[in-house]
N, C-alpha and C. Protein backbone atom coordinates (compact mmCIF):
# COMPACT_ATOMS: atom_id res chain seq x y z
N UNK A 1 77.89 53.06 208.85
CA UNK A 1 77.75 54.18 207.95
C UNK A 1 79.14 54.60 207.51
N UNK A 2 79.55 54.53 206.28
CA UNK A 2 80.51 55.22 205.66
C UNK A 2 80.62 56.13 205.27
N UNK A 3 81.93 57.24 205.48
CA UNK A 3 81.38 58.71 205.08
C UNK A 3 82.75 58.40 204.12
N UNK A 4 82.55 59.36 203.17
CA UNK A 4 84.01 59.73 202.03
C UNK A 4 84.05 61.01 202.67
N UNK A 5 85.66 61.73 202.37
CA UNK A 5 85.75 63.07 202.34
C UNK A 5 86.91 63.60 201.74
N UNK A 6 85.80 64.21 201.12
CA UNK A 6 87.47 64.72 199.98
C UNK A 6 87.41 66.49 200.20
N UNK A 7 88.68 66.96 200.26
CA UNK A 7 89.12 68.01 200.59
C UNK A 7 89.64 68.51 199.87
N UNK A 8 89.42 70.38 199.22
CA UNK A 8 90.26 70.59 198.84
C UNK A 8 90.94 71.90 198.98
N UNK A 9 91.80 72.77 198.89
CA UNK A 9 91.58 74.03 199.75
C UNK A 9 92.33 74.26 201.00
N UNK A 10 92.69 75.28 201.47
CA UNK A 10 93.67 74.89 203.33
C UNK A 10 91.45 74.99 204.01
N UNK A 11 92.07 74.94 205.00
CA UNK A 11 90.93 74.93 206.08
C UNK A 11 90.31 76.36 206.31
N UNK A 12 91.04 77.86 205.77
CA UNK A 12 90.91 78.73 206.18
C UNK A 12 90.24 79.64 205.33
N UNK A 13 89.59 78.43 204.21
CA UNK A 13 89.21 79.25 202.91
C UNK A 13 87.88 79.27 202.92
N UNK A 14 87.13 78.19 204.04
CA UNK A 14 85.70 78.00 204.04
C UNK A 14 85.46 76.61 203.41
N UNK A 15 84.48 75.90 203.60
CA UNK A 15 84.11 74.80 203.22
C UNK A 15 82.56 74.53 202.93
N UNK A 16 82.26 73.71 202.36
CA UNK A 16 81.47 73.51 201.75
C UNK A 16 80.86 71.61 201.57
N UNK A 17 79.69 71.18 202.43
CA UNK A 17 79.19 70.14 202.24
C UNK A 17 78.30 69.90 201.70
N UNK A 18 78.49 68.62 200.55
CA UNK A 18 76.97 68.45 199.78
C UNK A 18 76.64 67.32 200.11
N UNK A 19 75.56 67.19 200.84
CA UNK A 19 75.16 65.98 201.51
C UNK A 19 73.77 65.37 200.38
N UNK A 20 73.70 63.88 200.36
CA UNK A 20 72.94 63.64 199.44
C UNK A 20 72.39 62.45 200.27
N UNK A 21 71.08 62.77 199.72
CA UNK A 21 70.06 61.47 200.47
C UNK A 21 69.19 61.12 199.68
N UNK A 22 69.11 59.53 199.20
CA UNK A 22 68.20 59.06 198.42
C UNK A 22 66.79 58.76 199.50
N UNK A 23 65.79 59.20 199.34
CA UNK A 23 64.94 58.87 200.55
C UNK A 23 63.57 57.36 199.48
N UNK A 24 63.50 56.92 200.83
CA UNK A 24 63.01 55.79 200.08
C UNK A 24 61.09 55.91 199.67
N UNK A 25 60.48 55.37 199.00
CA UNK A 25 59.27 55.43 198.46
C UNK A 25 58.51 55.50 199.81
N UNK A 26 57.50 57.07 199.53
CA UNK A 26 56.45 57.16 201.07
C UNK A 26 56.91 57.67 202.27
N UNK A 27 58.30 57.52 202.32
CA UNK A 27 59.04 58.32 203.23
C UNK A 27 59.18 59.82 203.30
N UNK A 28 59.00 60.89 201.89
CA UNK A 28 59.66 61.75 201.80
C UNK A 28 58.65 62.89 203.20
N UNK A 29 57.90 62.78 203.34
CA UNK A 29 57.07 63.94 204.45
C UNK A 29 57.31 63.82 205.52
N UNK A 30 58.08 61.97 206.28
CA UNK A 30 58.97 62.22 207.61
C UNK A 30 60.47 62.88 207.35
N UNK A 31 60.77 62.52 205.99
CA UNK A 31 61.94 63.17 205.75
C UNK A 31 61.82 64.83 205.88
N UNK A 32 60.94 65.11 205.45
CA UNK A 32 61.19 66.68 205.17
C UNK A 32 60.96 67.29 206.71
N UNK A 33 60.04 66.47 207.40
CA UNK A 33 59.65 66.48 209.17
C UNK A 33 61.52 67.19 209.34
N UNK A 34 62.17 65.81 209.47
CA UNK A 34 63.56 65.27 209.71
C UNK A 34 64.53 66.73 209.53
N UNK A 35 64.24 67.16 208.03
CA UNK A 35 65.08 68.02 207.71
C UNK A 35 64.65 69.27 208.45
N UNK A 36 63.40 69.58 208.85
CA UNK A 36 63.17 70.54 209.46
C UNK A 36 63.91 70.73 211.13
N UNK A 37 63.79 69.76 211.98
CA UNK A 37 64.24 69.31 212.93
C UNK A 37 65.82 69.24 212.88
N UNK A 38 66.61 69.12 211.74
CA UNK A 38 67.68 69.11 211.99
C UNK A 38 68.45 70.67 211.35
N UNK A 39 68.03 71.25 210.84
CA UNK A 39 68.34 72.24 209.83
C UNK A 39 68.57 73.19 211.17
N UNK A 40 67.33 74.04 211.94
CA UNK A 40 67.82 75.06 213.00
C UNK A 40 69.12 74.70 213.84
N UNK A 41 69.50 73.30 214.02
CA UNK A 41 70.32 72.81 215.12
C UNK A 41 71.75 72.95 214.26
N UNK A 42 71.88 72.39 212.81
CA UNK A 42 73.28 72.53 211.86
C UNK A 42 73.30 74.38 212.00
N UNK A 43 71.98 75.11 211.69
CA UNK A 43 72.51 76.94 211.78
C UNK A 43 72.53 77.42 212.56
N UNK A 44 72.81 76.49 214.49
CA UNK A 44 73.17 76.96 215.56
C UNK A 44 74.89 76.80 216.08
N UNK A 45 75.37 76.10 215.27
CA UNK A 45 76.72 75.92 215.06
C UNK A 45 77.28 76.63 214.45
N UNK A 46 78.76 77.31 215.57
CA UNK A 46 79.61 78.81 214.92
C UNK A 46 79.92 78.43 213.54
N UNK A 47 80.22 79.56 213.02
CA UNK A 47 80.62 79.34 211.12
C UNK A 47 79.52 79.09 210.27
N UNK A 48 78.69 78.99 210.68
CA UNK A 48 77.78 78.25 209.52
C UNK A 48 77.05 79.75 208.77
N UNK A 49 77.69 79.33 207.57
CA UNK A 49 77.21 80.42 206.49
C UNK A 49 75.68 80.39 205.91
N UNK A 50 75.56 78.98 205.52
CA UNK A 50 74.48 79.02 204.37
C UNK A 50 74.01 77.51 204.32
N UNK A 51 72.36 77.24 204.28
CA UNK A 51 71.62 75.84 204.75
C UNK A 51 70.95 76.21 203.44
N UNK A 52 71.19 74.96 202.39
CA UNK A 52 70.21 74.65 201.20
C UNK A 52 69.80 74.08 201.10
N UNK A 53 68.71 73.50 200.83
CA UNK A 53 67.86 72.18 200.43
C UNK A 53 67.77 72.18 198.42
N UNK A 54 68.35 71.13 197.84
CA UNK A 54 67.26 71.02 196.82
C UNK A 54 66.77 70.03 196.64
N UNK A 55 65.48 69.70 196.66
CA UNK A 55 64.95 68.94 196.47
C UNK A 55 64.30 67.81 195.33
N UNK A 56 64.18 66.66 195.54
CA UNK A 56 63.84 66.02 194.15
C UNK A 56 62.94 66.47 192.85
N UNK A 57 63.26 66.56 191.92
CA UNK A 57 62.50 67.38 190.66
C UNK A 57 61.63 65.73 190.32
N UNK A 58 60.05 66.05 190.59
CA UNK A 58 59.42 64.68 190.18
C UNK A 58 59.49 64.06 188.54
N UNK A 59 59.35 63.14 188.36
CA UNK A 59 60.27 62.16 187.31
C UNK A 59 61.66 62.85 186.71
N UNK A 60 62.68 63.64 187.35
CA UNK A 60 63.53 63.69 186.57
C UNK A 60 64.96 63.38 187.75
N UNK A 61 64.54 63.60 188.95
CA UNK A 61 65.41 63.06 190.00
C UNK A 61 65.28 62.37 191.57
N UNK A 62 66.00 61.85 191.81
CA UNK A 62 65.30 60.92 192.63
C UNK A 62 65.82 61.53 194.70
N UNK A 63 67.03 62.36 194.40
CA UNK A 63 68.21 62.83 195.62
C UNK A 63 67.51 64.00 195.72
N UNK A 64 67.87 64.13 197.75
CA UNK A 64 67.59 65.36 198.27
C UNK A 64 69.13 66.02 198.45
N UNK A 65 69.66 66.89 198.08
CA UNK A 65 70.67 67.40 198.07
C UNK A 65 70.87 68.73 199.12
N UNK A 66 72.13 68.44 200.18
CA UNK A 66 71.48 68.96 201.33
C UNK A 66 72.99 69.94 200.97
N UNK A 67 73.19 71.51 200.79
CA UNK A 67 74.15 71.98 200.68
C UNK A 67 74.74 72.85 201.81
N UNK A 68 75.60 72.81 202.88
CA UNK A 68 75.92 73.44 204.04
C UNK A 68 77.91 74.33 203.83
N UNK A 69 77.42 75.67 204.36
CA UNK A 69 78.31 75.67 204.17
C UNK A 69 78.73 76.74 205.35
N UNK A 70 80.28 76.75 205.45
CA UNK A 70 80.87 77.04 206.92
C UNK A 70 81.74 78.12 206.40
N UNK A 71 82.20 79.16 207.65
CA UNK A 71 83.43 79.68 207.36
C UNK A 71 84.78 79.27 207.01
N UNK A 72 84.95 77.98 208.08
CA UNK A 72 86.21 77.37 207.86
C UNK A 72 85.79 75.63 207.66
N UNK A 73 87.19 75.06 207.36
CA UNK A 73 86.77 73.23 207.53
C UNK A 73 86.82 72.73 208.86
N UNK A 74 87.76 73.76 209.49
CA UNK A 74 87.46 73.08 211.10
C UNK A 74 85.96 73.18 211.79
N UNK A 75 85.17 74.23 211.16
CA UNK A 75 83.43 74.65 211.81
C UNK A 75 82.88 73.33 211.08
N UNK A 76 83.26 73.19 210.15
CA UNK A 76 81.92 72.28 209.13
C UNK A 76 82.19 70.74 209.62
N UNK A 77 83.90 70.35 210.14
CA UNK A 77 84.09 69.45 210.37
C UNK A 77 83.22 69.15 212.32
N UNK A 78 83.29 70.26 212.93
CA UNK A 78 82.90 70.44 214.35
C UNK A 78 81.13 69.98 213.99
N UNK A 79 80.52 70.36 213.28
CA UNK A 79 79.36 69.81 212.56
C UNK A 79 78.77 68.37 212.35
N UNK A 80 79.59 68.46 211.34
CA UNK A 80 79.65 66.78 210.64
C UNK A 80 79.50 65.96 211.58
N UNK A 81 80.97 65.64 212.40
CA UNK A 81 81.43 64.88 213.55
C UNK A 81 80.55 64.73 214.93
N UNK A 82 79.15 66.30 214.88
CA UNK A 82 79.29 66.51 216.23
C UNK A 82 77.94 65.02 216.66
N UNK A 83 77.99 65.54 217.83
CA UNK A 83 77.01 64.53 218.60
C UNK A 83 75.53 64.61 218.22
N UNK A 84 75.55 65.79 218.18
CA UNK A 84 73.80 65.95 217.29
C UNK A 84 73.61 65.45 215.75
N UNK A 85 74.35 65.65 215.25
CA UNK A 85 74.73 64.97 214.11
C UNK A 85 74.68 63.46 213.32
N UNK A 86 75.66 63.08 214.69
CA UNK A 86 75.45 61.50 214.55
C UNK A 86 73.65 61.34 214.87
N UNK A 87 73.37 61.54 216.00
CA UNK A 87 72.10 61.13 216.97
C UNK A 87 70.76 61.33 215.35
N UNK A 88 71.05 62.73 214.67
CA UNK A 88 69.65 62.53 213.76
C UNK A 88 69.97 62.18 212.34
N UNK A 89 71.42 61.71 212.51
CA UNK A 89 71.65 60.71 211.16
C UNK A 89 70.86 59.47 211.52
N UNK A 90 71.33 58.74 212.76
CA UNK A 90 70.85 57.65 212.99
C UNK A 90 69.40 57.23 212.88
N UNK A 91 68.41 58.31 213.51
CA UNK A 91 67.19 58.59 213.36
C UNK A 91 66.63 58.73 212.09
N UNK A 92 67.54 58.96 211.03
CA UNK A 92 67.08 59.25 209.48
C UNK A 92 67.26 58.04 208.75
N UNK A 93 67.73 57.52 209.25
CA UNK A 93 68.58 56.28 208.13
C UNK A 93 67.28 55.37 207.65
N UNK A 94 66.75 54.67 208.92
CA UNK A 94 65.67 54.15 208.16
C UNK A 94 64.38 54.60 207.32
N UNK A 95 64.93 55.82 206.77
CA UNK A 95 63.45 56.17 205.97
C UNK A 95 64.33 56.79 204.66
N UNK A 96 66.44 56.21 204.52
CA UNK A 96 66.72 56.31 203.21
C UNK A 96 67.11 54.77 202.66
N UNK A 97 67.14 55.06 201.21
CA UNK A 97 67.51 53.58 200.99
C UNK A 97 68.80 53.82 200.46
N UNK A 98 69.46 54.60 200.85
CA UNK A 98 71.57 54.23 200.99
C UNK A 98 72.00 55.02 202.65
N UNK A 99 73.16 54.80 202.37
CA UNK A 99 73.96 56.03 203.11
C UNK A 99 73.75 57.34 203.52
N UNK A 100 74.14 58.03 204.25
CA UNK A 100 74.29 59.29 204.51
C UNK A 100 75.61 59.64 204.17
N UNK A 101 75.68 60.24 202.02
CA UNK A 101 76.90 60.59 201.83
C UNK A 101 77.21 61.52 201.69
N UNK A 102 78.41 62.35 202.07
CA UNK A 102 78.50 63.68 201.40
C UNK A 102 79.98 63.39 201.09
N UNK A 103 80.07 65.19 200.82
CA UNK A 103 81.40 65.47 200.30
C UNK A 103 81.66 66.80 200.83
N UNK A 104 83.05 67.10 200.99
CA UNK A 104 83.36 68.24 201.41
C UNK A 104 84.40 69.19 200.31
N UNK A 105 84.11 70.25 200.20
CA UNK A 105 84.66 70.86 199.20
C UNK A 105 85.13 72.47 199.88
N UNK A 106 85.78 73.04 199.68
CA UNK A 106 86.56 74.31 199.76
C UNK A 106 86.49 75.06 198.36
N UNK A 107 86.49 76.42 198.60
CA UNK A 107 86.64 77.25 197.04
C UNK A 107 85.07 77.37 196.54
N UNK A 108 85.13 77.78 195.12
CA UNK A 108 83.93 77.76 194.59
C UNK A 108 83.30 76.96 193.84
N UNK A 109 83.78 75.44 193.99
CA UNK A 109 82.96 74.74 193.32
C UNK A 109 81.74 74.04 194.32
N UNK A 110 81.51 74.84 195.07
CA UNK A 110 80.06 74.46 195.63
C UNK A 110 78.47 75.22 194.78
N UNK A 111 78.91 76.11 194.01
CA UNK A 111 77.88 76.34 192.83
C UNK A 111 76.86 75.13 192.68
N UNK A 112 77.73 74.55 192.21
CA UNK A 112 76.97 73.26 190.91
C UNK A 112 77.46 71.96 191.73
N UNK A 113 76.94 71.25 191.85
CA UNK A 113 77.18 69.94 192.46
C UNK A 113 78.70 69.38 192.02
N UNK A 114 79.29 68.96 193.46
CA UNK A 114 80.61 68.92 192.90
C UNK A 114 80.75 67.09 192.31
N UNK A 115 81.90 67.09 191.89
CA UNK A 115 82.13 65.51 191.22
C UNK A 115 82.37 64.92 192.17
N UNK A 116 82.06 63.69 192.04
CA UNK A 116 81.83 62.59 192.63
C UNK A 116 80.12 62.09 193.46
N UNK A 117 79.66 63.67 193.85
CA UNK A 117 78.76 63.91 194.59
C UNK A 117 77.73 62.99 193.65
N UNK A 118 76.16 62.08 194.41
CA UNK A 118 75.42 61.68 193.90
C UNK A 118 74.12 62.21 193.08
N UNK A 119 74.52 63.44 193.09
CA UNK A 119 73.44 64.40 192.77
C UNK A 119 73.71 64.62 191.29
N UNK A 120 72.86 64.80 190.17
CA UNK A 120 72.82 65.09 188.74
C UNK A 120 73.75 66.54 188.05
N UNK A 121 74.60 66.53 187.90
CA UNK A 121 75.00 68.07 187.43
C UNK A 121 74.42 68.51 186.04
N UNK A 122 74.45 69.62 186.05
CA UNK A 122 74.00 70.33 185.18
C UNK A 122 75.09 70.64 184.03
N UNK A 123 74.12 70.55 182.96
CA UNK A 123 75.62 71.02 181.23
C UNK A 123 76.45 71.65 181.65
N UNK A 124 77.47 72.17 181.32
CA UNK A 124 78.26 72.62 181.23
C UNK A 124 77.93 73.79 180.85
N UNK A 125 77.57 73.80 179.26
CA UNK A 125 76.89 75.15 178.86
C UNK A 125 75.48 76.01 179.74
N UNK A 126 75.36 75.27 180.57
CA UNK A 126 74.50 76.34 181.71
C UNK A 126 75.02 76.25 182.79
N UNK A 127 76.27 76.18 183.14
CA UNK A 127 76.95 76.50 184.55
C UNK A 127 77.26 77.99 183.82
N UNK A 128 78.09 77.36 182.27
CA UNK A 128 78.87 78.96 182.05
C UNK A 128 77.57 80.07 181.45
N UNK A 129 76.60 79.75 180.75
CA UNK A 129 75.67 80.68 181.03
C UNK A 129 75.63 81.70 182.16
N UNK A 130 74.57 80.58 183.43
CA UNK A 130 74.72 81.04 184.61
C UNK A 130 75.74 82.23 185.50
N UNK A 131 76.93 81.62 185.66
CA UNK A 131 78.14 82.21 185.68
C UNK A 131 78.51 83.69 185.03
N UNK A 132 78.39 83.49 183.81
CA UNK A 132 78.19 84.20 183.20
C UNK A 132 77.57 85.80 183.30
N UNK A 133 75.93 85.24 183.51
CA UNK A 133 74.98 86.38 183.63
C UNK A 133 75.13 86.79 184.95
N UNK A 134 76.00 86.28 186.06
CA UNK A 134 75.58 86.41 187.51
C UNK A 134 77.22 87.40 187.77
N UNK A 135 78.35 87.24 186.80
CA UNK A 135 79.56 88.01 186.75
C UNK A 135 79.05 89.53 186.15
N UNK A 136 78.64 89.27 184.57
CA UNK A 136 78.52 90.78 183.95
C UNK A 136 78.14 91.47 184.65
N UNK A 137 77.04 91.56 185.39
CA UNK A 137 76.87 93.14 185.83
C UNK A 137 77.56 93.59 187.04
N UNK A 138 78.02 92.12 187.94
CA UNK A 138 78.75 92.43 189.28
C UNK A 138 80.06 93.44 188.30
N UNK A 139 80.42 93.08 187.45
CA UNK A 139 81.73 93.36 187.48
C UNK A 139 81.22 94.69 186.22
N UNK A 140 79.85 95.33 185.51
CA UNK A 140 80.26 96.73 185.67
C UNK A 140 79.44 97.37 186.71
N UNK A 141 79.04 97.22 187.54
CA UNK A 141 78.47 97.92 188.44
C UNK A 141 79.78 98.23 189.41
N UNK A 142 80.85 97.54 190.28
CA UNK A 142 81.45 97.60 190.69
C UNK A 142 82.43 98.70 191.10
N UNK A 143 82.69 98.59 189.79
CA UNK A 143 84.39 99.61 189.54
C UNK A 143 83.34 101.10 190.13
N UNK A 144 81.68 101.09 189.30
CA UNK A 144 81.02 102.31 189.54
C UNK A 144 80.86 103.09 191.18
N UNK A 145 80.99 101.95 192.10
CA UNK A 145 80.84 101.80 193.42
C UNK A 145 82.34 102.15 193.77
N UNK A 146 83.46 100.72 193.25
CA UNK A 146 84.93 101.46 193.97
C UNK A 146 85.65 102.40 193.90
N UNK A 147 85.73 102.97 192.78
CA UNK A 147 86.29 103.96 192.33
C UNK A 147 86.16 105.25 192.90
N UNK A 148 84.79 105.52 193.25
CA UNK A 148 84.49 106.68 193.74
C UNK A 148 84.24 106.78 195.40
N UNK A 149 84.29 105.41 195.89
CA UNK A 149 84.84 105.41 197.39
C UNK A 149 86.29 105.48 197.48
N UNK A 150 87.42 105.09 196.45
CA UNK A 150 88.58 105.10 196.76
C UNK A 150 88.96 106.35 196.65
N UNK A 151 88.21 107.34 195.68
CA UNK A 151 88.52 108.49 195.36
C UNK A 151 88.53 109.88 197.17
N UNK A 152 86.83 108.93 197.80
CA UNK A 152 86.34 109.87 198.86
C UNK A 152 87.89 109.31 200.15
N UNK A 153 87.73 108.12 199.82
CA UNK A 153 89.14 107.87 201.08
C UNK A 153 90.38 108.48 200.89
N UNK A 154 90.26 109.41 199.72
CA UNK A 154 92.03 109.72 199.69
C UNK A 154 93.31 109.07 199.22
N UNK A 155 92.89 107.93 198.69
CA UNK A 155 93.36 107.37 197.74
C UNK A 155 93.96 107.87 196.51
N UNK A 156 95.55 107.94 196.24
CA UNK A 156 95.78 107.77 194.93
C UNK A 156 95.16 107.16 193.64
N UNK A 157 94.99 108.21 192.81
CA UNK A 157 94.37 107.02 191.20
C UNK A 157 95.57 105.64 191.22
N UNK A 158 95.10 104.62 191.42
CA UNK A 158 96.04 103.53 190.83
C UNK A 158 95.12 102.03 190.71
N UNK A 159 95.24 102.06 189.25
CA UNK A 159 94.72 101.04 188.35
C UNK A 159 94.50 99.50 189.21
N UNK A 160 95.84 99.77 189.51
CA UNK A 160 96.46 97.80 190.19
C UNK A 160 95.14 97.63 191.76
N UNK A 161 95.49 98.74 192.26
CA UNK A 161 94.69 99.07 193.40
C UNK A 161 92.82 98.84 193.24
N UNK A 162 92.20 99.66 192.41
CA UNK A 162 90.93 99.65 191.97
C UNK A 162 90.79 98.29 191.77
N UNK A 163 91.36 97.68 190.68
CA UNK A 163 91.38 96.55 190.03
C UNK A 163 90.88 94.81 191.19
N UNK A 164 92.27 95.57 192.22
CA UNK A 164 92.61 94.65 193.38
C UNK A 164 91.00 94.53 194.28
N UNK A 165 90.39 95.89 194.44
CA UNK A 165 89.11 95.89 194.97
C UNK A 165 88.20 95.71 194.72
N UNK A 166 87.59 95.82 192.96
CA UNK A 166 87.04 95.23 192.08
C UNK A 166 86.80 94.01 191.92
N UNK A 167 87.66 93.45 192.18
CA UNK A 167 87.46 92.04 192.04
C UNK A 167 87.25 91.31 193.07
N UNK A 168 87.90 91.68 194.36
CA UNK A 168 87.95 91.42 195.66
C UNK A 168 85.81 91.12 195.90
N UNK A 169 85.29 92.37 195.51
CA UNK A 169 84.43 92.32 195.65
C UNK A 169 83.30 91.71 194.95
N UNK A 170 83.84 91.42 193.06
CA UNK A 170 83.17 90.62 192.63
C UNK A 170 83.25 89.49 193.33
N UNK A 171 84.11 88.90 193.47
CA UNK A 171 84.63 87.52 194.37
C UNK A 171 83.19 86.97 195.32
N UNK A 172 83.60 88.24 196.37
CA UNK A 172 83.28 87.92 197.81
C UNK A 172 81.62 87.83 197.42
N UNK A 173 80.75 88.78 196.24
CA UNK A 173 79.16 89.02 196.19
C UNK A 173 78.82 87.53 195.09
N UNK A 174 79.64 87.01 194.31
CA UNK A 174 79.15 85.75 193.55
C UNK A 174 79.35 85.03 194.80
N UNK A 175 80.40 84.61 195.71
CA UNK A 175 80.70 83.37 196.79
C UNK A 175 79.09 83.28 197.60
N UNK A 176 79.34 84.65 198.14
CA UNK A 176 78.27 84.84 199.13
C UNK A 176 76.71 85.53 199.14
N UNK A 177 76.76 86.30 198.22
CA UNK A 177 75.59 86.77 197.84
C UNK A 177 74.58 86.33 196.50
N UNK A 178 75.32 86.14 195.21
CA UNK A 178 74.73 86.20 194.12
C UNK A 178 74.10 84.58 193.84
N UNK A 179 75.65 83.85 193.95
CA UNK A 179 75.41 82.44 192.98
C UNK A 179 74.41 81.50 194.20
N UNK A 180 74.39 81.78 195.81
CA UNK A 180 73.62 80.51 196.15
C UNK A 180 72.21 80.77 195.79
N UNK A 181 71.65 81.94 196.52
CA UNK A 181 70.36 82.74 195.16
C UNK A 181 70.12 82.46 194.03
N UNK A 182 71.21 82.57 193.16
CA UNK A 182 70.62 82.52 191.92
C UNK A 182 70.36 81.55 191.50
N UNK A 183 71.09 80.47 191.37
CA UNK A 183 71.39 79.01 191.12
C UNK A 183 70.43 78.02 192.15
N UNK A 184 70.06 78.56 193.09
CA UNK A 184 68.34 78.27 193.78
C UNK A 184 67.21 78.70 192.96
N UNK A 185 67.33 80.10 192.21
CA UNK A 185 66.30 80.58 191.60
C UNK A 185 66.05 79.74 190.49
N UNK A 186 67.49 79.11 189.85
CA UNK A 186 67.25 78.66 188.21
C UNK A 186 67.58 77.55 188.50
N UNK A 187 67.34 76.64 189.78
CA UNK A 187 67.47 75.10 189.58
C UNK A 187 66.64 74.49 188.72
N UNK A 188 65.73 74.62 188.40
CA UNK A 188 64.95 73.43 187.77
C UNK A 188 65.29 73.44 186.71
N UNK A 189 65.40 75.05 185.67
CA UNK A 189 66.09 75.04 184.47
C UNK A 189 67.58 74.26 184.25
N UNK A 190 68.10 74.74 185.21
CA UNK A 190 69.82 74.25 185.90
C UNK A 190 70.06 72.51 185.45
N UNK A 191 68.75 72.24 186.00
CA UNK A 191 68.49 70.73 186.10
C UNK A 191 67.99 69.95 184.88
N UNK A 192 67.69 70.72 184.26
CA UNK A 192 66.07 70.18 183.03
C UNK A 192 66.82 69.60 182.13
């Protein structure tokens, strides 16, 4: 079994694996068995943020796209590598017809399937749609929220400051809250 891994990011930024499995004809209901069986055991391992499945869209794709993601690259790598890992790769293999490949990524391009990955990406013009509709309101609802906690903490008015928290927080609610949701909600469109 050959794994690629491409990195990008220090280790301390969080990581991000998109694992892709072509599963072979008649197989897919031990597979999904498989994924069930292995899924609680990957979100019993420290760091682990977030377990996605998407699954094949019938006649338009053929990959189960398995998206995991960690606090750091050292958790996701403690994962990957570990002994449970290997043991129900091995157990899976004969019911795909390639590899067990992924990729590892840091930052925010775990949204949308990253490049190289075997999985189909989506236009361009509906990442930035997406993106798009999932920023505007984070970012005016926000300032409505910081502003008037910075005000109750005693905080000086200062622009640079608000600004700094504003965004801090758009950041942290698209990474972690908004885009794996949403972009689950609008896969099939995402995909179509």
């Amino acid at each position: 079994m050959t794994n690629e891994i491409h990195v990008t990011g220090t280790a301390d930024a969080g990581a991000t694996a998109v694992i892709t499995h072509r599963v072979r004809d008649g197989m897919h209901s031990q597979y999904d068995a498989w994924l069930h069986e292995i899924g609680p055991i990957c979100r019993s391992y420290p760091g682990i943020l977030d377990w996605q499945v998407i699954r094949p869209i019938p006649d338009l794709t053929l990959t189960y796209t398995v998206i995991i993601r960690f606090d750091t690259h050292d958790h996701l790598q403690n994962w990957l590598f570990s002994e449970d890992r290997k043991r129900l790769i091995a157990e899976v293999l004969p019911l795909l017809s390639g590899d067990d490949d992924f990729f590892v990524r840091s930052g925010l391009d775990f949204w949308f399937a990253p490049e190289g990955a075997k999985a189909k990406l989506p236009v361009r013009w509906k990442q930035f749609l997406i993106t798009w509709s999932a920023i505007y309101p984070l970012v005016l609802l926000m300032p409505l929220i910081v502003v008037p906690l910075l005000q109750v903490a005693g905080l000086p008015q200062n622009h640079y400051l608000a600004t700094l928290c504003v965004t801090g927080l758009v950041v942290f609610n698209m990474v972690y809250v908004v885009m794996p949701r949403y972009t689950k909600l609008v896969h099939r469109w995402l995909f179509r």
